[in-house]
Every structure is written in structure tokens, then in C-alpha cells.
PDB file of N, CA and C in Angstrom:
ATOM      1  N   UNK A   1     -15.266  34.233 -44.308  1.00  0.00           N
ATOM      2  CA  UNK A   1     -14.149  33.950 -43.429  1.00  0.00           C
ATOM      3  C   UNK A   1     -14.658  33.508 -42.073  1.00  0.00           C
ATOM      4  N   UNK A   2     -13.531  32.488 -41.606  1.00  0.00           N
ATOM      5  CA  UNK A   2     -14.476  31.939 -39.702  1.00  0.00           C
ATOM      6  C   UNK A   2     -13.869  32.766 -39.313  1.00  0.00           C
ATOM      7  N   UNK A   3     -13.801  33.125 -38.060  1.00  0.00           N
ATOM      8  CA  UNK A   3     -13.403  33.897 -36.647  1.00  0.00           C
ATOM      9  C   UNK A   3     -12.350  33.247 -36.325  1.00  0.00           C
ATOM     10  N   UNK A   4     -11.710  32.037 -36.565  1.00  0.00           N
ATOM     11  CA  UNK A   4     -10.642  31.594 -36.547  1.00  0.00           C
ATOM     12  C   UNK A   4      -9.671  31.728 -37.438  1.00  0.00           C
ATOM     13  N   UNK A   5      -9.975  31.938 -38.892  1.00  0.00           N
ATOM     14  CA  UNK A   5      -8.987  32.632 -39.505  1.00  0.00           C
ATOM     15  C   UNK A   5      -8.326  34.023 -39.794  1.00  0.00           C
ATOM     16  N   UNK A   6      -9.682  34.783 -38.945  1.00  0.00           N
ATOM     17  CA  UNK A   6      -9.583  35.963 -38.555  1.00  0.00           C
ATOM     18  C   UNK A   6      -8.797  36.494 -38.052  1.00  0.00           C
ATOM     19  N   UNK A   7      -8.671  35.651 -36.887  1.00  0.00           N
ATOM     20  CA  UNK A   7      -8.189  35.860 -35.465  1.00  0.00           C
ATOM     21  C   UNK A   7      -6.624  35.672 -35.907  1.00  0.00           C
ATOM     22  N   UNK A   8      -6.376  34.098 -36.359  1.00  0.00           N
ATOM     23  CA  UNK A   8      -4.932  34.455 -36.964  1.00  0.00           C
ATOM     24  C   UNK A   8      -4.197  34.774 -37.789  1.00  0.00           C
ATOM     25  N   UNK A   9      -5.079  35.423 -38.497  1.00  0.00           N
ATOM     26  CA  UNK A   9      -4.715  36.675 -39.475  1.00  0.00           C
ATOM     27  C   UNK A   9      -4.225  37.891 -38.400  1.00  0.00           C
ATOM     28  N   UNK A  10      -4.688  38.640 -37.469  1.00  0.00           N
ATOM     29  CA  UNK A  10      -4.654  39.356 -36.637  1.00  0.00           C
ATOM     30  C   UNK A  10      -3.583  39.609 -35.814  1.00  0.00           C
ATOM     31  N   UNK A  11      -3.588  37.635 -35.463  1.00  0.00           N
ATOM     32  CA  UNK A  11      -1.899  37.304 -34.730  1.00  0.00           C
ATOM     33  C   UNK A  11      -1.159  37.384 -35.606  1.00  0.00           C
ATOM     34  N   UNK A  12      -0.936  36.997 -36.506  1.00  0.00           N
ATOM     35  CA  UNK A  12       0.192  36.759 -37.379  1.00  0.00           C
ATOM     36  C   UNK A  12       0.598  38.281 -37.956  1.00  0.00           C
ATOM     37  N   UNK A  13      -0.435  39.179 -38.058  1.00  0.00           N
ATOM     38  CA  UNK A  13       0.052  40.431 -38.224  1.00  0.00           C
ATOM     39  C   UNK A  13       1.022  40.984 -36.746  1.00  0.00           C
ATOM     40  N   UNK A  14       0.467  41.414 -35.901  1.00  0.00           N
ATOM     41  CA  UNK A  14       0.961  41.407 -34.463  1.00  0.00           C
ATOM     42  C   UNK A  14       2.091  41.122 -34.566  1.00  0.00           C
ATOM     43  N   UNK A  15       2.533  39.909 -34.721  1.00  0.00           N
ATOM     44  CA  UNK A  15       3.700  39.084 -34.225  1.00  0.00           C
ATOM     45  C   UNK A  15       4.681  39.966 -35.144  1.00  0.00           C
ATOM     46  N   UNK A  16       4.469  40.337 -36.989  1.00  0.00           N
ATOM     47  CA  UNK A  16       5.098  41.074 -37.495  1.00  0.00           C
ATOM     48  C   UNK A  16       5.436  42.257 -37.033  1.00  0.00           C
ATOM     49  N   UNK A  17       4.522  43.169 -36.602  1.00  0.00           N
ATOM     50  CA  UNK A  17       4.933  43.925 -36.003  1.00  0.00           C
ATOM     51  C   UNK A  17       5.258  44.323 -34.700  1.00  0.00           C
ATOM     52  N   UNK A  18       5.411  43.185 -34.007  1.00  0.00           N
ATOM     53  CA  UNK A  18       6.312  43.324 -32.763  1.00  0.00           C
ATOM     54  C   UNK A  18       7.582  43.080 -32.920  1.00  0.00           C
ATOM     55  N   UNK A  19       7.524  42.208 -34.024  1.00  0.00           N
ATOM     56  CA  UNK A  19       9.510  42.084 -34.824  1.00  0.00           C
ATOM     57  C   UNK A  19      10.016  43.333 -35.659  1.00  0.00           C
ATOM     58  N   UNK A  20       9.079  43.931 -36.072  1.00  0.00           N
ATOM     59  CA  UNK A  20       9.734  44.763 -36.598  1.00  0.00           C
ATOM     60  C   UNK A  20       9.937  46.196 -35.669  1.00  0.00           C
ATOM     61  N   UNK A  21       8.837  46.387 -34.728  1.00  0.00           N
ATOM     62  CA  UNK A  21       9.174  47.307 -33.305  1.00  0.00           C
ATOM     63  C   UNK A  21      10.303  47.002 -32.563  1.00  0.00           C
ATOM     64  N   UNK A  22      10.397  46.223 -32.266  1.00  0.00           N
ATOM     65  CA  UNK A  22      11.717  45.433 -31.619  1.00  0.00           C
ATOM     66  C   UNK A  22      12.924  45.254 -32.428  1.00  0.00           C
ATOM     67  N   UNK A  23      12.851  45.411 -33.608  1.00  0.00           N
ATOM     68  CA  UNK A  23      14.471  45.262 -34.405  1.00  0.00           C
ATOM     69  C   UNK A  23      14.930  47.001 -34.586  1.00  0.00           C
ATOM     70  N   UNK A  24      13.321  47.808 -34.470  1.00  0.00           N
ATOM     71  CA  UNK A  24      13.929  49.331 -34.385  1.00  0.00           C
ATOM     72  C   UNK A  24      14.298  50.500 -33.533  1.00  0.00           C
ATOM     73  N   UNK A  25      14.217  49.650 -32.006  1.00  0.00           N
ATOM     74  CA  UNK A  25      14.133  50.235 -31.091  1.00  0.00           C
ATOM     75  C   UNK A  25      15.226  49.330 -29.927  1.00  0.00           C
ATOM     76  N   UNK A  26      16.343  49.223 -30.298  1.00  0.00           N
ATOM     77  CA  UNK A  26      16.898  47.926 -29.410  1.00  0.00           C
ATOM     78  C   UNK A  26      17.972  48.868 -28.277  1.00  0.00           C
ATOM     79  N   UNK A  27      18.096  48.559 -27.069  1.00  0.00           N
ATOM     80  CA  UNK A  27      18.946  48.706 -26.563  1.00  0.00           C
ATOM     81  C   UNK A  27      20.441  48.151 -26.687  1.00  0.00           C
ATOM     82  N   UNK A  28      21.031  49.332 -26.648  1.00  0.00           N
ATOM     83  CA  UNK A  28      22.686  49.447 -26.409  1.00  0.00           C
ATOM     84  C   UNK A  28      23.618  48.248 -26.203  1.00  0.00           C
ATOM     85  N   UNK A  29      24.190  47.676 -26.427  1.00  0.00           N
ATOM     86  CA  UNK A  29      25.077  46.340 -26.122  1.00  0.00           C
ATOM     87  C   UNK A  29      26.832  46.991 -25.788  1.00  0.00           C
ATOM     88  N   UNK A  30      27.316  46.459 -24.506  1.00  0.00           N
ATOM     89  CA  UNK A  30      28.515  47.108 -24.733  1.00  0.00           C
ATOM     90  C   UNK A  30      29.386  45.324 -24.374  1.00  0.00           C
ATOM     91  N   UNK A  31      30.460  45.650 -25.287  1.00  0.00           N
ATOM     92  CA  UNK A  31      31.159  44.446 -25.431  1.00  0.00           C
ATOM     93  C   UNK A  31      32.721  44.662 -25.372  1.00  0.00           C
ATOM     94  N   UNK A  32      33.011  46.302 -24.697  1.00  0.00           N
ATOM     95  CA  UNK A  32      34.455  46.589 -24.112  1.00  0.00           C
ATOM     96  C   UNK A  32      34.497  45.859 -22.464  1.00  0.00           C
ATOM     97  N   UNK A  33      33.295  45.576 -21.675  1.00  0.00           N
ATOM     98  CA  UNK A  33      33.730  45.071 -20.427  1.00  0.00           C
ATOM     99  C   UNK A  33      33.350  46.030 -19.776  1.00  0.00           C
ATOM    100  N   UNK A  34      33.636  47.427 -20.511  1.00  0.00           N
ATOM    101  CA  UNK A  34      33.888  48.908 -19.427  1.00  0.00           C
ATOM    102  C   UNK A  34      33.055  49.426 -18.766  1.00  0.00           C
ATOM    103  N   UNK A  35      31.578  48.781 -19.152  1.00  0.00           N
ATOM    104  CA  UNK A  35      30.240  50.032 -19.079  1.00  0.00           C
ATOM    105  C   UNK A  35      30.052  49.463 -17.126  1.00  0.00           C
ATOM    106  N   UNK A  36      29.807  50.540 -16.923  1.00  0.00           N
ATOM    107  CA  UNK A  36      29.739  51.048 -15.695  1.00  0.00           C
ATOM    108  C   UNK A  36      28.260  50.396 -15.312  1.00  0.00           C
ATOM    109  N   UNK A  37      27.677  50.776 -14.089  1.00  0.00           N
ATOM    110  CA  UNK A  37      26.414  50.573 -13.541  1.00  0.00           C
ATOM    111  C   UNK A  37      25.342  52.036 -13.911  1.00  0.00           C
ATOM    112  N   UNK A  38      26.344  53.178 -13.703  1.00  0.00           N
ATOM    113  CA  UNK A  38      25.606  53.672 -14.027  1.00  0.00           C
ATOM    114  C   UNK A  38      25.403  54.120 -15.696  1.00  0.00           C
ATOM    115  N   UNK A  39      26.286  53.878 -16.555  1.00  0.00           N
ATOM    116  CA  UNK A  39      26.242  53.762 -17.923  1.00  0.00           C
ATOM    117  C   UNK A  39      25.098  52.733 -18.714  1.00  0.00           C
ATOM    118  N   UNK A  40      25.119  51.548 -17.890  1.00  0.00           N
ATOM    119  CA  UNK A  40      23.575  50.403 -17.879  1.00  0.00           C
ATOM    120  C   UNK A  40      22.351  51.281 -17.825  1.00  0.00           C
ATOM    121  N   UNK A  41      22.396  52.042 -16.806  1.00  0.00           N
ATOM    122  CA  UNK A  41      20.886  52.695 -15.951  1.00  0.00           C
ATOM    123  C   UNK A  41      21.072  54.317 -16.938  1.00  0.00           C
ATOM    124  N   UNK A  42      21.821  54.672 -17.573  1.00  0.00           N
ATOM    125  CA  UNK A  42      21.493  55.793 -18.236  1.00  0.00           C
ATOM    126  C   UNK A  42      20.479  55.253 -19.990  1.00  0.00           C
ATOM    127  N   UNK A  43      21.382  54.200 -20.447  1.00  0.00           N
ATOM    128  CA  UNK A  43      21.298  53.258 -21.591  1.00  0.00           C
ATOM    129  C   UNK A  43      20.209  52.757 -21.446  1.00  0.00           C
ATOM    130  N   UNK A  44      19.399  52.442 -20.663  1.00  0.00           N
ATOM    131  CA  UNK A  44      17.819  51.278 -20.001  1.00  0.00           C
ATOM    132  C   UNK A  44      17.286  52.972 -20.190  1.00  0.00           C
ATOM    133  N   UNK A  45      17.258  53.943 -19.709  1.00  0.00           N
ATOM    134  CA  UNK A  45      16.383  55.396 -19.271  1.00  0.00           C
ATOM    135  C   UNK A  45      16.303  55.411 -20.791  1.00  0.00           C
ATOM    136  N   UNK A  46      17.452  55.572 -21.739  1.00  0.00           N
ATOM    137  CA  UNK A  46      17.236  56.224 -23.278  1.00  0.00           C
ATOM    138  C   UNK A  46      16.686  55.489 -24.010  1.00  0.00           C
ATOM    139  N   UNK A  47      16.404  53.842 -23.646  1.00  0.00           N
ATOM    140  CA  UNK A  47      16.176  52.716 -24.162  1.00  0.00           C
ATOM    141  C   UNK A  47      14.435  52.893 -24.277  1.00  0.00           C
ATOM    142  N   UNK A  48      13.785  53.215 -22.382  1.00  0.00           N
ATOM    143  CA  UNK A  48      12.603  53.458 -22.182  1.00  0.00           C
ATOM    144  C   UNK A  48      11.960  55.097 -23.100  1.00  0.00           C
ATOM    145  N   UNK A  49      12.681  55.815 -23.117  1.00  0.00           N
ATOM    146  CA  UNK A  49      12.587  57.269 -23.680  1.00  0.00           C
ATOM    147  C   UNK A  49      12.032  56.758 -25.054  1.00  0.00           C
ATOM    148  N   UNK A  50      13.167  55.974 -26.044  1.00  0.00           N
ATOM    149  CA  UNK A  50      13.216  55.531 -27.092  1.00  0.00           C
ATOM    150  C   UNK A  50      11.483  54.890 -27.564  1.00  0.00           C
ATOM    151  N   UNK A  51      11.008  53.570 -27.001  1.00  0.00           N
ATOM    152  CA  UNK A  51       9.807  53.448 -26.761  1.00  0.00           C
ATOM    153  C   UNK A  51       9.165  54.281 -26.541  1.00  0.00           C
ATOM    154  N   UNK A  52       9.096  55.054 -25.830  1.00  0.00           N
ATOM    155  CA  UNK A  52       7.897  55.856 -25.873  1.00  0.00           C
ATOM    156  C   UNK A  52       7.742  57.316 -26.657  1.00  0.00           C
ATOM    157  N   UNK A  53       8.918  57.200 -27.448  1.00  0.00           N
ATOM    158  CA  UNK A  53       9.115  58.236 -28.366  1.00  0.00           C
ATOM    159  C   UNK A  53       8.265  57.866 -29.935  1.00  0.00           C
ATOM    160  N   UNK A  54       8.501  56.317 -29.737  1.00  0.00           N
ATOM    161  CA  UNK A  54       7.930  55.750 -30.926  1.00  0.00           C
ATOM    162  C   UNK A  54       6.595  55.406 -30.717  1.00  0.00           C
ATOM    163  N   UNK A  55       6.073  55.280 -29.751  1.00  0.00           N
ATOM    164  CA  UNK A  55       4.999  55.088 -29.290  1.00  0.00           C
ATOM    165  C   UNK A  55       3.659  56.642 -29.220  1.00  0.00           C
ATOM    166  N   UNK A  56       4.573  57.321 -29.051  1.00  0.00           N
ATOM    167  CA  UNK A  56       4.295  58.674 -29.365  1.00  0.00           C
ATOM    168  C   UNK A  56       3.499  58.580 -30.535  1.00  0.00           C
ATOM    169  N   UNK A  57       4.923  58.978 -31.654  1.00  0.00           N
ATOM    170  CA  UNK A  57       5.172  58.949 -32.905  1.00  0.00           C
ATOM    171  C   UNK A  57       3.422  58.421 -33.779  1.00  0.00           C
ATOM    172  N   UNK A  58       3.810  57.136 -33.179  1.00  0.00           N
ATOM    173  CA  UNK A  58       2.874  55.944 -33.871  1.00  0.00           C
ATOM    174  C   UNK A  58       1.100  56.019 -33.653  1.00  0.00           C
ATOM    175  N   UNK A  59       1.056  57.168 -32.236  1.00  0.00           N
ATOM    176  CA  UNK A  59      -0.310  57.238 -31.844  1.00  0.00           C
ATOM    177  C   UNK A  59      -0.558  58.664 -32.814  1.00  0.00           C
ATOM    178  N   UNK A  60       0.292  59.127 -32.887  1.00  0.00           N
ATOM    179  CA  UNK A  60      -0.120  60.096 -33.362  1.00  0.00           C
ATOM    180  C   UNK A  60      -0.372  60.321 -34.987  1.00  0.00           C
ATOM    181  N   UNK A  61       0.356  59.815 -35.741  1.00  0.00           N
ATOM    182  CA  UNK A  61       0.218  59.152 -37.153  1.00  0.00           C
ATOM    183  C   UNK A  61      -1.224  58.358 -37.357  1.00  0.00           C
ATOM    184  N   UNK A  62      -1.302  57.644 -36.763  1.00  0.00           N
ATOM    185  CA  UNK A  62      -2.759  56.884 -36.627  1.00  0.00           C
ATOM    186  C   UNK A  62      -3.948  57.867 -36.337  1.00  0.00           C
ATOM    187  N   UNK A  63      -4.173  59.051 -35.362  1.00  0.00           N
ATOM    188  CA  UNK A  63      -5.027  59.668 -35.095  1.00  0.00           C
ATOM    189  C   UNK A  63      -4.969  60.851 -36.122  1.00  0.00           C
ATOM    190  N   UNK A  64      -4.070  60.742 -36.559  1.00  0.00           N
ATOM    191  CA  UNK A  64      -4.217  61.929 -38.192  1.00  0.00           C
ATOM    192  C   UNK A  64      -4.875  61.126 -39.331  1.00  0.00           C
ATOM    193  N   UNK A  65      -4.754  59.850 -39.142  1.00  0.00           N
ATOM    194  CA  UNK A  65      -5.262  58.849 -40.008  1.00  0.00           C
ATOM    195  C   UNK A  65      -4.610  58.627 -41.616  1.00  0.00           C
ATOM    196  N   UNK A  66      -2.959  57.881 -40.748  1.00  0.00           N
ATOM    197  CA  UNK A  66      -2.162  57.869 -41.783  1.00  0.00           C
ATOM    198  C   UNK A  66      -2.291  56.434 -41.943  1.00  0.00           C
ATOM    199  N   UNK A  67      -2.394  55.979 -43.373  1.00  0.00           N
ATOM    200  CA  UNK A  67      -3.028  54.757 -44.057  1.00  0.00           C
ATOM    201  C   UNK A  67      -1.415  53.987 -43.522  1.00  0.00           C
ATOM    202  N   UNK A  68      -0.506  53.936 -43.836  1.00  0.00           N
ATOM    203  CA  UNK A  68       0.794  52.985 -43.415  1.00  0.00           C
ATOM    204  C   UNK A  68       0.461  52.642 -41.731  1.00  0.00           C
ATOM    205  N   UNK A  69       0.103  53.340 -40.871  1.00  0.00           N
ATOM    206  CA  UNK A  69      -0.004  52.518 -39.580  1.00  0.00           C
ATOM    207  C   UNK A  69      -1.129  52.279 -39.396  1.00  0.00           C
ATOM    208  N   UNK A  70      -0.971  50.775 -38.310  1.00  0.00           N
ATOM    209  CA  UNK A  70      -2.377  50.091 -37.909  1.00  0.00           C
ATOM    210  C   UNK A  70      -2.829  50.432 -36.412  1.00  0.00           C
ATOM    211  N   UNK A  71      -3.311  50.056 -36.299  1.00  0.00           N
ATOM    212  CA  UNK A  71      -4.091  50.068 -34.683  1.00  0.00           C
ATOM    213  C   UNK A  71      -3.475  48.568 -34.289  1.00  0.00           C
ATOM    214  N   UNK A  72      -3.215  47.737 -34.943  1.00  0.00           N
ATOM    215  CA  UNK A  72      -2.384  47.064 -33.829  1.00  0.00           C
ATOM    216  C   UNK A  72      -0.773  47.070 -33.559  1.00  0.00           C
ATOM    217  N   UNK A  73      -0.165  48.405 -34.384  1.00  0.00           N
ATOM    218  CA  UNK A  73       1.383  48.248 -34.711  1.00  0.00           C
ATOM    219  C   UNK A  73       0.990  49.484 -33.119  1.00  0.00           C
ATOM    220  N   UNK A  74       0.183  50.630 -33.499  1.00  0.00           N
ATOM    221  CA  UNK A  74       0.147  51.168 -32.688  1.00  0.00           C
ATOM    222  C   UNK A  74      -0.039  51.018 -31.012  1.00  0.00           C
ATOM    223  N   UNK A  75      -0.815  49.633 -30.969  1.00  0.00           N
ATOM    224  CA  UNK A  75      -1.158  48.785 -29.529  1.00  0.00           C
ATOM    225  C   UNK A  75       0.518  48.263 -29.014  1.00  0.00           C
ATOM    226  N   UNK A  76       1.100  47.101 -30.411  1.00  0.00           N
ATOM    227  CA  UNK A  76       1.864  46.926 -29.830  1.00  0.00           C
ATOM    228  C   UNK A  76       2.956  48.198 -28.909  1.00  0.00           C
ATOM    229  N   UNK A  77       3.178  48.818 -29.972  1.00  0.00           N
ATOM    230  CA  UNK A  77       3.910  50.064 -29.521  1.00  0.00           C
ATOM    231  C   UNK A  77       3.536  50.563 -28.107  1.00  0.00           C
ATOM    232  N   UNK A  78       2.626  50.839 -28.259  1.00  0.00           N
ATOM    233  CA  UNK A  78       1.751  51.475 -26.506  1.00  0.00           C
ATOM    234  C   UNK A  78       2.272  50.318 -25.765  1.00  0.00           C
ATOM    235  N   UNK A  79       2.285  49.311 -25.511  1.00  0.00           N
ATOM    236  CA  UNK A  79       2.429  48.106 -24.564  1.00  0.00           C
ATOM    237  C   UNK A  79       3.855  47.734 -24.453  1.00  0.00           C
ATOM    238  N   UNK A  80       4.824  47.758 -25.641  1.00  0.00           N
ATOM    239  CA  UNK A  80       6.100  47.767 -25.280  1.00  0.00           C
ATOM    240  C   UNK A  80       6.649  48.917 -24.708  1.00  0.00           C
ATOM    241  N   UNK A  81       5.942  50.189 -24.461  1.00  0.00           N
ATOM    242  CA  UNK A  81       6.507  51.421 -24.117  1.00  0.00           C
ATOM    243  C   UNK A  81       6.144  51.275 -22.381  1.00  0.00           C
ATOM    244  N   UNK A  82       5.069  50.838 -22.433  1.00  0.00           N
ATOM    245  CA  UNK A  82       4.585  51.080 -20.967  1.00  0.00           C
ATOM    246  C   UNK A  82       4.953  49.678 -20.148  1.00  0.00           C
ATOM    247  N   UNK A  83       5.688  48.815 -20.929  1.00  0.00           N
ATOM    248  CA  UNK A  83       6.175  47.579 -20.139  1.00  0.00           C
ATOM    249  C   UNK A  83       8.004  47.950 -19.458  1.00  0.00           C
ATOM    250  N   UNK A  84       8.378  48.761 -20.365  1.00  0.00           N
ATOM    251  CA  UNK A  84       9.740  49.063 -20.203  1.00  0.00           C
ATOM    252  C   UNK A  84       9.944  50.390 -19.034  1.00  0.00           C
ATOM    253  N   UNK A  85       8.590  51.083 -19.404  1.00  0.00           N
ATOM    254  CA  UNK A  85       8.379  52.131 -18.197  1.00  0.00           C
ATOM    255  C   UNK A  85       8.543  51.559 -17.060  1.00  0.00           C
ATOM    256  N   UNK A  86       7.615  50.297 -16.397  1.00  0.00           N
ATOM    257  CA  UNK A  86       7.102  49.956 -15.295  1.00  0.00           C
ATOM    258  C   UNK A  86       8.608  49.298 -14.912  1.00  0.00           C
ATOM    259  N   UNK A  87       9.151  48.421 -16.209  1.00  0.00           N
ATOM    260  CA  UNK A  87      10.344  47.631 -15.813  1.00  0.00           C
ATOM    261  C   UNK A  87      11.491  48.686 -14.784  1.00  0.00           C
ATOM    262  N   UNK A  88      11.878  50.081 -15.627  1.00  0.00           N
ATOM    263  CA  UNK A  88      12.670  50.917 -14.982  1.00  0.00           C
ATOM    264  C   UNK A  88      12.245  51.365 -13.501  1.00  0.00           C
ATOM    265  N   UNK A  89      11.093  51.522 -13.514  1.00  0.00           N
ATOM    266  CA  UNK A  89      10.471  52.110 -12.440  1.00  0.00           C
ATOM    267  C   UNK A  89      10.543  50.868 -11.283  1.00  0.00           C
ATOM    268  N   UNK A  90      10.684  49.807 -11.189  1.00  0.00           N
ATOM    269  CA  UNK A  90      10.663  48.935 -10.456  1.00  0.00           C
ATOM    270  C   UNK A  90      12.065  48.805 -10.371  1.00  0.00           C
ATOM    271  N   UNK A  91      13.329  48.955 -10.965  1.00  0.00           N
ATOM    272  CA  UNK A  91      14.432  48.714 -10.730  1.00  0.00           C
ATOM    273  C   UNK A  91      14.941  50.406 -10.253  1.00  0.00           C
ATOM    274  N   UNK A  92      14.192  51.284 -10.202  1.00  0.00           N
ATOM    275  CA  UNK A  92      14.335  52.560  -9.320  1.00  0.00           C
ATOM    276  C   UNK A  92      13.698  52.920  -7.614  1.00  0.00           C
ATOM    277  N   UNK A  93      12.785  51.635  -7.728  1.00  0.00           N
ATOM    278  CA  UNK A  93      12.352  51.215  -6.798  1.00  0.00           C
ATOM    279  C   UNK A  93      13.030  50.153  -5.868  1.00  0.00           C
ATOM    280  N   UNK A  94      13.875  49.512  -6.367  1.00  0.00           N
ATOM    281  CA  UNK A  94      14.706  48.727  -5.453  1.00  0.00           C
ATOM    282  C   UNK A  94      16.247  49.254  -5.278  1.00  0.00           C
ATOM    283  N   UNK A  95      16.306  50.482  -6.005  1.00  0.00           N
ATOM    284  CA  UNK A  95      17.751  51.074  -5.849  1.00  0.00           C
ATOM    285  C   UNK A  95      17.788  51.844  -4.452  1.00  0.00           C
ATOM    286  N   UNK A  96      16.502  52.620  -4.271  1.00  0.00           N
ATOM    287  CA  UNK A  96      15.766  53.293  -3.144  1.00  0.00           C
ATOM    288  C   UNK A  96      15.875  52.548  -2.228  1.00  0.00           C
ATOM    289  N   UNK A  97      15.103  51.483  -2.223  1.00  0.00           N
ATOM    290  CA  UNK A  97      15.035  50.600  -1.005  1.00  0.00           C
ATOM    291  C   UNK A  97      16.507  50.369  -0.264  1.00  0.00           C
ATOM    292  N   UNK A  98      17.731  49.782  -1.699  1.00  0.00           N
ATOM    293  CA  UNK A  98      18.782  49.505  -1.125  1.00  0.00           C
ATOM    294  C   UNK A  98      19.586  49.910  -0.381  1.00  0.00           C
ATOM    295  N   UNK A  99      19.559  52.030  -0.846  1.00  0.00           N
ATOM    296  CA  UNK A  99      20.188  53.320  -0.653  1.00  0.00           C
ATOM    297  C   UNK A  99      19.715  53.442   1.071  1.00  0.00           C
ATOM    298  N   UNK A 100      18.249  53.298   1.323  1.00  0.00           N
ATOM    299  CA  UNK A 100      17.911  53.308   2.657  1.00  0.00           C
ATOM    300  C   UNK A 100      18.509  52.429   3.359  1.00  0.00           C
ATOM    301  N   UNK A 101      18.308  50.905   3.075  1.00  0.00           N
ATOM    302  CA  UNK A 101      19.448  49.997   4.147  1.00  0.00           C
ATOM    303  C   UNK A 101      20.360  50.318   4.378  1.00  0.00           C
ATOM    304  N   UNK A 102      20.973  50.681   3.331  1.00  0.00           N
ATOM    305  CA  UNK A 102      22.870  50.875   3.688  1.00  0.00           C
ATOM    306  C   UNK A 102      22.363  52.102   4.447  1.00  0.00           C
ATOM    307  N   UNK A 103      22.023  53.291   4.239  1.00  0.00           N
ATOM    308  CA  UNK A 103      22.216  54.736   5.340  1.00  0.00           C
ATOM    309  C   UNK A 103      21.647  54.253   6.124  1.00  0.00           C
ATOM    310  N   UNK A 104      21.183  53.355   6.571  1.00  0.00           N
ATOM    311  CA  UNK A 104      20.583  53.323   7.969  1.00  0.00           C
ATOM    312  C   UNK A 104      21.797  51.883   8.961  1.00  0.00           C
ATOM    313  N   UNK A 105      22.386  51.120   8.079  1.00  0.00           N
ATOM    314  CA  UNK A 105      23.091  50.265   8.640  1.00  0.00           C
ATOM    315  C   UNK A 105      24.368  51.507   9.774  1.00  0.00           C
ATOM    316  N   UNK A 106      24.531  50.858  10.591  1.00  0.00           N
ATOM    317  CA  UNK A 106      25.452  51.379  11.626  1.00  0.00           C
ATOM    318  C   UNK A 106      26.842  51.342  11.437  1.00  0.00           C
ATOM    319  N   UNK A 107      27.194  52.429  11.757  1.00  0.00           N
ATOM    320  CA  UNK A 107      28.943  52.590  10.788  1.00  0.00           C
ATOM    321  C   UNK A 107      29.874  52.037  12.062  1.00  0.00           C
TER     322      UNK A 107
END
């Protein structure tokens, strides 16, 4: 085998299992109109929880050395968990920021 068919053997696995991580872990859709701001920001928290529950899950199955998971279902997993972390954490970071302008604007 070259290193090039290797390699996209490797991707082409990956890519499977980032579709199939992603079709089992999806966030909430609301299509009454009703959902609130803070109903969004509870739904994104259980969304991030969710990831890293599976991400958990998946490291830990692998380090018992269960033949059904890979080391790259498990990568992806780690990387979609800790991308959705940083995502929340940056939109908790500009809620802060906002909360300070307004209390400090002059009534």
C-alpha cells in the first residue's frame, strides 16, 4: 500500500465517523417560535454536556480496549466535545462583557 492510499483510507474513515457522531448527538430545534434566549443557552449547555458525555463514553471504551471503537472515532469525539466547550465559553464570555456595559451605563 502507498501512504497515499493510506492516508485516504484514514480520511474517509474520519469523515464516517464524524457523520455518524454528529447524526447522534444533535442539538434541539424549536419550530413553535416560543423558545426563549434563555431556553437557546440552556439547550447549547445540554448540547455541550451531551458531547462530552460521549466523548467520555468513547475514551473510555477504547482504554478498556473495546474492539468496536477506534482511536479516530474517539479523536473525533474529543475534538467535537472540546470545540463546543470553547464555543459556549466564548458566548459566556460576551454575555459578561455585555452585563458590565449595561450596569455601568448611567441611568
Amino acid at each position: 500500500m502507498t501512504m497515499n492510499t493510506e492516508i485516504n483510507q484514514v480520511l474517509a474513515q474520519m469523515r464516517a465517523l464524524t457523520q455518524e457522531v454528529s447524526s447522534s448527538v444533535e442539538p434541539k430545534q424549536r419550530v413553535d417560535g416560543g423558545a426563549g434566549f434563555a431556553d437557546a443557552l440552556a439547550e447549547s449547555i445540554d448540547w455541550v454536556n451531551a458531547n462530552q458525555s460521549v466523548a467520555r463514553d468513547l475514551t473510555q471504551a477504547f482504554e478498556r480496549g473495546d474492539e468496536n471503537t477506534s482511536l479516530a472515532e474517539v479523536m473525533v469525539a474529543v475534538q467535537k466535545a472540546s470545540i463546543s466547550f470553547e464555543a459556549v465559553s466564548q458566548v459566556r464570555n460576551e454575555l459578561l462583557s455585555a452585563y458590565r456595559e449595561v450596569m455601568n451605563m448611567p441611568v
